[in-house]
Protein backbone atom coordinates (compact mmCIF):
# COMPACT_ATOMS: atom_id res chain seq x y z
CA UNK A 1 -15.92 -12.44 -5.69
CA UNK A 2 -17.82 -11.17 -2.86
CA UNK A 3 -15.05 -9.80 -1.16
CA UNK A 4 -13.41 -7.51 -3.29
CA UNK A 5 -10.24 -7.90 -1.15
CA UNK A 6 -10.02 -11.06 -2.78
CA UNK A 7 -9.33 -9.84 -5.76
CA UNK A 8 -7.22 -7.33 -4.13
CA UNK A 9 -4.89 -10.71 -3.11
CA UNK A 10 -5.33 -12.90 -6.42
CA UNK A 11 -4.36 -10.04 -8.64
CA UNK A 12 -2.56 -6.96 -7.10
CA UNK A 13 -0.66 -8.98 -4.51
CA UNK A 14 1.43 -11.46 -6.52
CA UNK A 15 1.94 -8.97 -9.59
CA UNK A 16 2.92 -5.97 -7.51
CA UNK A 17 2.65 -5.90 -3.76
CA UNK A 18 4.53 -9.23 -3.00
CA UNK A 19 7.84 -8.48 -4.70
CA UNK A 20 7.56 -4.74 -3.40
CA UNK A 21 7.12 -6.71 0.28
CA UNK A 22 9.99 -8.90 -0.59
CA UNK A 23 12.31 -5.47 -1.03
CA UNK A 24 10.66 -3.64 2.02
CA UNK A 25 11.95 -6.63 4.26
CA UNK A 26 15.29 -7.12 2.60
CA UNK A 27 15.75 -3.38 3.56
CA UNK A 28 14.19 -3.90 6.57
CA UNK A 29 16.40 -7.21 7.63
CA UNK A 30 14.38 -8.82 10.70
CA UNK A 31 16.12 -11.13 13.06
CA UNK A 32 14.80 -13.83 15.19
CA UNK A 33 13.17 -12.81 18.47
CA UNK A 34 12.27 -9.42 17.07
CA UNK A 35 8.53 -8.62 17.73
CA UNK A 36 7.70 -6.76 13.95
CA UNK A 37 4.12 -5.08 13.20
CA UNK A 38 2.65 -4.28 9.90
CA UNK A 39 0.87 -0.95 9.67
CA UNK A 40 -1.89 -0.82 7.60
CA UNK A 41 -1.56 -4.58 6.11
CA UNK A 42 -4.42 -4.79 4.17
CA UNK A 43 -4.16 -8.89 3.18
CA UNK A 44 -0.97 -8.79 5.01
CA UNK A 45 1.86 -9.72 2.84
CA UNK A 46 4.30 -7.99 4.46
CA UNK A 47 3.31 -9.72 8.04
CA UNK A 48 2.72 -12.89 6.32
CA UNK A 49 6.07 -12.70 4.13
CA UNK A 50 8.21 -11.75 7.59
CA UNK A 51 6.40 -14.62 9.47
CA UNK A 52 7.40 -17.17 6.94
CA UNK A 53 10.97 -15.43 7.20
CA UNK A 54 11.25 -15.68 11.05
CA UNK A 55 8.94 -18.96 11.88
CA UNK A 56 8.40 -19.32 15.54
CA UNK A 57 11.34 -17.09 16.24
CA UNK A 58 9.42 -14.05 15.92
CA UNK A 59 6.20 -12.17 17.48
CA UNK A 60 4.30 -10.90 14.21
CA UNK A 61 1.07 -8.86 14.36
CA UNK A 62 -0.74 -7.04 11.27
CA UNK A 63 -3.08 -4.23 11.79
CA UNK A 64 -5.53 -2.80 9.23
CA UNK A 65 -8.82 -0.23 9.29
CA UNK A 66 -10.88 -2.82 7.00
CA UNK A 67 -12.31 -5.75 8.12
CA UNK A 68 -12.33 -7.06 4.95
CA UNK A 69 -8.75 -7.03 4.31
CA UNK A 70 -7.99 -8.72 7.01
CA UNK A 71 -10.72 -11.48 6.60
CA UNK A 72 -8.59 -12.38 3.62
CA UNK A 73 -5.23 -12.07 5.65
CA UNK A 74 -6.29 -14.43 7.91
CA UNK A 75 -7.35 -17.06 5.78
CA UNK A 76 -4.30 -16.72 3.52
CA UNK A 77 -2.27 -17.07 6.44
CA UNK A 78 -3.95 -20.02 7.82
CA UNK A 79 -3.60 -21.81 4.16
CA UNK A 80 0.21 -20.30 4.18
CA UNK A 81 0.61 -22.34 7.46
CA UNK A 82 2.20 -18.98 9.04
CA UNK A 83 1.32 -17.13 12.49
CA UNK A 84 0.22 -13.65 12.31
CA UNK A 85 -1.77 -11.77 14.99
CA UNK A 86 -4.01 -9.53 13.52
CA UNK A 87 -5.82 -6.30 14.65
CA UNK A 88 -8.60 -4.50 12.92
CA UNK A 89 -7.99 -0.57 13.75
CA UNK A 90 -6.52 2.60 12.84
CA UNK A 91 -2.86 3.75 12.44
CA UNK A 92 -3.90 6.98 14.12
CA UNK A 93 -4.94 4.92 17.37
CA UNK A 94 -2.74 1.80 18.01
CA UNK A 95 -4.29 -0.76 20.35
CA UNK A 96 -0.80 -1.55 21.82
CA UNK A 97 1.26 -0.59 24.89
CA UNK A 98 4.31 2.02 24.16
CA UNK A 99 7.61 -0.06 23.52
CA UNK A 100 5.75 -3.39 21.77
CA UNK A 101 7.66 -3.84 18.52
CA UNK A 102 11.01 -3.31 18.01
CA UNK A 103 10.28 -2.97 13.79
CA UNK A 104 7.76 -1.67 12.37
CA UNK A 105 7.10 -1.86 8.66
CA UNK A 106 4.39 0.37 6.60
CA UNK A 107 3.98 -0.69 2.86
CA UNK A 108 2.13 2.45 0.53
CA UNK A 109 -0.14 3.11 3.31
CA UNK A 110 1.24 6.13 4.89
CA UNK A 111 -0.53 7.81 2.07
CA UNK A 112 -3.98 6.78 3.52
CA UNK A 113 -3.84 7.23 7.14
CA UNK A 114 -6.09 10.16 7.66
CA UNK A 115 -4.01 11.76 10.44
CA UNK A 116 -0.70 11.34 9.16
CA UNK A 117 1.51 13.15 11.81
CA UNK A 118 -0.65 11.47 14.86
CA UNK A 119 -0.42 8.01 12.77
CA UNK A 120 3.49 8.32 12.78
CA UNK A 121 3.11 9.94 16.88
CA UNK A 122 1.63 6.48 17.64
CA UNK A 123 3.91 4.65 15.48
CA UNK A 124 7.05 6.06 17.11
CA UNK A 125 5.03 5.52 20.70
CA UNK A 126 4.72 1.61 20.25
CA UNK A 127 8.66 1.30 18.82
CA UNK A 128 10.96 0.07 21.46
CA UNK A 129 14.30 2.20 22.39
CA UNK A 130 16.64 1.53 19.21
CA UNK A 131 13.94 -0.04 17.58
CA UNK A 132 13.11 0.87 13.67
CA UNK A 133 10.27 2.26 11.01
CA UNK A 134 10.76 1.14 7.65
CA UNK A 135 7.97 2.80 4.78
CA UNK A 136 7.34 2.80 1.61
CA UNK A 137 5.23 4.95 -0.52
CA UNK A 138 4.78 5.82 -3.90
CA UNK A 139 6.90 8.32 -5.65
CA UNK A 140 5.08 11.16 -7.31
CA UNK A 141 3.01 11.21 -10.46
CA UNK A 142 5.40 12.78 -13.12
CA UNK A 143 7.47 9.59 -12.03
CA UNK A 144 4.23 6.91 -13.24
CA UNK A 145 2.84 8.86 -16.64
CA UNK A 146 0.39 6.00 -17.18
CA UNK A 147 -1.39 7.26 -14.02
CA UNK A 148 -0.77 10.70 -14.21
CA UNK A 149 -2.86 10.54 -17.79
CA UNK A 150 -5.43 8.41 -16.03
CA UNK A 151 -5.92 11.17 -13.24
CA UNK A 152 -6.41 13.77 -15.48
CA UNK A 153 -8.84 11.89 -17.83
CA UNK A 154 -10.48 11.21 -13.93
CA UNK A 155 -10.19 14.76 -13.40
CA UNK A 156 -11.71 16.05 -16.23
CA UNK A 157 -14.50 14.10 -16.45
CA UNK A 158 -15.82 13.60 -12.96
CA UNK A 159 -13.89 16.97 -11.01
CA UNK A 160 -11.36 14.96 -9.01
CA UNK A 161 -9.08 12.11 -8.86
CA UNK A 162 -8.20 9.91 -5.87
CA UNK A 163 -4.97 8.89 -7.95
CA UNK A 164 -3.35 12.49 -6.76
CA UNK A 165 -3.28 11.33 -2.94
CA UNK A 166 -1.95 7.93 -3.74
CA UNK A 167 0.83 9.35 -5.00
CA UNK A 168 1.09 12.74 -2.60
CA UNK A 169 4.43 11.48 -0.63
CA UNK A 170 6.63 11.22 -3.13
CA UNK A 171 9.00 14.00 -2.25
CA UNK A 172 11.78 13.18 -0.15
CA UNK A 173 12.40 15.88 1.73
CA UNK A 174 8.75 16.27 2.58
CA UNK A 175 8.57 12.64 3.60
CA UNK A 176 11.98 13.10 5.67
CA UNK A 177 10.16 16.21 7.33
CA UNK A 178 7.22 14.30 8.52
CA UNK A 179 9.38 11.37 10.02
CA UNK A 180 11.84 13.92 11.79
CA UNK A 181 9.03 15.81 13.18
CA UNK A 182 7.27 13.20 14.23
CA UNK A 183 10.34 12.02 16.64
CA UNK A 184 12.22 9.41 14.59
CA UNK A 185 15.62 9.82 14.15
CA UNK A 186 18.55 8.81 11.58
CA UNK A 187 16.05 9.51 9.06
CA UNK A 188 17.41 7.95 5.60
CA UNK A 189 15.38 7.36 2.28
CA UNK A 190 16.23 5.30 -0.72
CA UNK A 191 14.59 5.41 -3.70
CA UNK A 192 14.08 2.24 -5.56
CA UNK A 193 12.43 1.32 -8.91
CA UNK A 194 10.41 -2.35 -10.03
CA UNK A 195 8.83 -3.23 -13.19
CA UNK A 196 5.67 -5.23 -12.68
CA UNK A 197 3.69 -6.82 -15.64
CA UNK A 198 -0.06 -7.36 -14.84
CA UNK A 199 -2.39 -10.12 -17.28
CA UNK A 200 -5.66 -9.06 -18.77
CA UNK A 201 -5.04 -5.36 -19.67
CA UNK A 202 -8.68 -4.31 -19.94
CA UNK A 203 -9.52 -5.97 -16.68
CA UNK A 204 -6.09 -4.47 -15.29
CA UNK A 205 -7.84 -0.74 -16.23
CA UNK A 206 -11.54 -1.70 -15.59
CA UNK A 207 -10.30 -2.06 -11.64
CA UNK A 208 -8.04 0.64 -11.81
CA UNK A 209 -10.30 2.68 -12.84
CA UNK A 210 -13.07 1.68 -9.83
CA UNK A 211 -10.61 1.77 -6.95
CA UNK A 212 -9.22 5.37 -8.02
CA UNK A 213 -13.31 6.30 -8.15
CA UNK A 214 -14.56 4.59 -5.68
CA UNK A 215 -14.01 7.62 -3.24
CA UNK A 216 -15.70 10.45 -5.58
CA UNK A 217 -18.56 11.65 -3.93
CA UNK A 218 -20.13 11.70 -7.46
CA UNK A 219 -19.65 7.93 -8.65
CA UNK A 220 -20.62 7.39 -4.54
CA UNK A 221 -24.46 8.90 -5.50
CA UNK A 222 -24.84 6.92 -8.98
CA UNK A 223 -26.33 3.86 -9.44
CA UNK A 224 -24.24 0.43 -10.30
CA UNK A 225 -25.29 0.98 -14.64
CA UNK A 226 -24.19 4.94 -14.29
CA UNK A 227 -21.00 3.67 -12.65
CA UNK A 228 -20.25 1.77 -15.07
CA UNK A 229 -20.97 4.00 -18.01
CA UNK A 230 -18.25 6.50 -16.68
CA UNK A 231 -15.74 3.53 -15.94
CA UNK A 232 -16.23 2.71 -20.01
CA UNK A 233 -16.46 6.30 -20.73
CA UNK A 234 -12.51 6.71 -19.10
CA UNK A 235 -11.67 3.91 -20.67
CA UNK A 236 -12.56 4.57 -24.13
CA UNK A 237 -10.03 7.56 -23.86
CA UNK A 238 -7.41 5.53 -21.85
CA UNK A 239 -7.43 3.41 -24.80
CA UNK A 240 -4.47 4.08 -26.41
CA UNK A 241 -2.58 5.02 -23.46
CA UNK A 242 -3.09 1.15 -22.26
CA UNK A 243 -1.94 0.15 -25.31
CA UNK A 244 1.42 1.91 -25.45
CA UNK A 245 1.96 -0.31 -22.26
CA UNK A 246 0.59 -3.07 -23.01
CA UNK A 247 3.37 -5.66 -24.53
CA UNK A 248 2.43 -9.55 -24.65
CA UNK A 249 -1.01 -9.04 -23.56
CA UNK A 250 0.68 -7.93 -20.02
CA UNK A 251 0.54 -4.11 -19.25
CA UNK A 252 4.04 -3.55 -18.17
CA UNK A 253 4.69 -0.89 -16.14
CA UNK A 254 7.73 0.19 -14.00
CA UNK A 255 6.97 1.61 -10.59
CA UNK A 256 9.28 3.81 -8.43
CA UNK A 257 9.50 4.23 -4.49
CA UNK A 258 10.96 5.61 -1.96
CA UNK A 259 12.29 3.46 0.91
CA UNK A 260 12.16 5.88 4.41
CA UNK A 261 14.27 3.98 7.06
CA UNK A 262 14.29 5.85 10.43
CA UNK A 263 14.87 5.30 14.25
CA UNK A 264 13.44 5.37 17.55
């Protein structure tokens, strides 16, 4: 594909990210009339799922940093027959007035923003009075020991691993901490727990292993063929942790989240 975000949708979406949407809005419960944004909403299932929820009754807008994300978020939508407005920009700068969205949802993104505390600043800017945040992110490694064991093979062999950042806000009183002091009140957090099963194992680990690379400074200066030496090189020794998960020819793997639930 030439868009990698396509892939992103085909494979990651329907296997993990859609049914972790689904439980985000159930938590989230958003009525007709509300106006609802979707921070960082890569191919926007979460805007896209809420939109098919709410129909005409509701005002729903998606905003991501990548351009390519939301080329594919647009197009899905437009095949989905649902009505999203989306934005291309950063968390840490909203392009919106103070007091546009009375819910605001945030699905294993907060983990990215670069800024965090001026990300949720602008966040609790654009919420209405009594309006709500609703986040999820990633509970910590010890939690997911498939990953952990792929970030230290990662580690070891090229001197970091993205993986520890994607999974940096998974303690809930420091997560509570950077809500409260960011403004947001009622702060509660629930943490919840989903077994996803993803098809072709070796292809599963193959794009693991270039997204959790693909912001090394050292895989950044090789060339496409030394790339891929070190992706077979991590996955030679991931071997027979993939297999330990693998049942059925699906790797199986149970997730766990925390829910954050907060007000303006």
């Amino acid at each position: 594909m030439s868009n990698p975000a396509e892939g992103y949708e085909s494979y990651m979406v329907p296997t993990l990210f859609g049914p972790w949407a689904t439980k985000l809005i159930e938590a989230a419960n958003p009525k007709g009339g509300e106006r609802v944004l979707d921070v960082g909403c890569g191919t926007g299932i979460v805007a896209r799922q809420v939109a098919a929820r709410l129909g005409e009754s509701g005002e729903i807008t998606g905003l991501d940093l990548s351009s390519s994300m939301l080329a594919v978020a647009r197009a899905t939508a437009a095949t989905e027959g649902v009505t999203v407005a989306w934005h291309e920009g950063s968390a840490e700068h909203l392009p919106f007035p103070e007091a546009s969205f009375d819910l605001v949802l945030c699905q294993f993104a907060l983990m990215f923003f670069v800024d965090r505390p001026a990300a949720l600043a602008e966040i609790h800017r654009v919420v209405a009075e009594d309006g709500r945040v609703l986040m999820s992110v990633w509970q910590s490694l010890d939690r997911h020991p498939f990953y952990k064991t792929l970030h230290e093979v990662i580690q070891r062999r090229l001197g970091m691993s993205a993986l520890q950042e994607i999974f940096s806000l998974g303690n809930t009183e420091k997560l509570r901490d950077l809500l409260a002091g960011s403004g947001f009140l009622g702060v509660e957090i629930e943490p919840i727990s989903m077994t996803a099963r993803f098809p072709n194992p070796d292809g599963f680990l193959a794009g693991e292993i270039e997204v959790d690379t693909a912001a090394i400074p050292s895989m950044q200066k090789l060339g496409a063929q030394a790339r891929q030496a070190i992706v077979a090189d991590v996955s030679a020794e991931m071997e027979s942790p993939l297999k330990e998960v693998t049942h059925d020819n699906h790797v199986v793997l149970q997730f766990h989240a925390l829910v954050a639930r907060a007000w303006r």
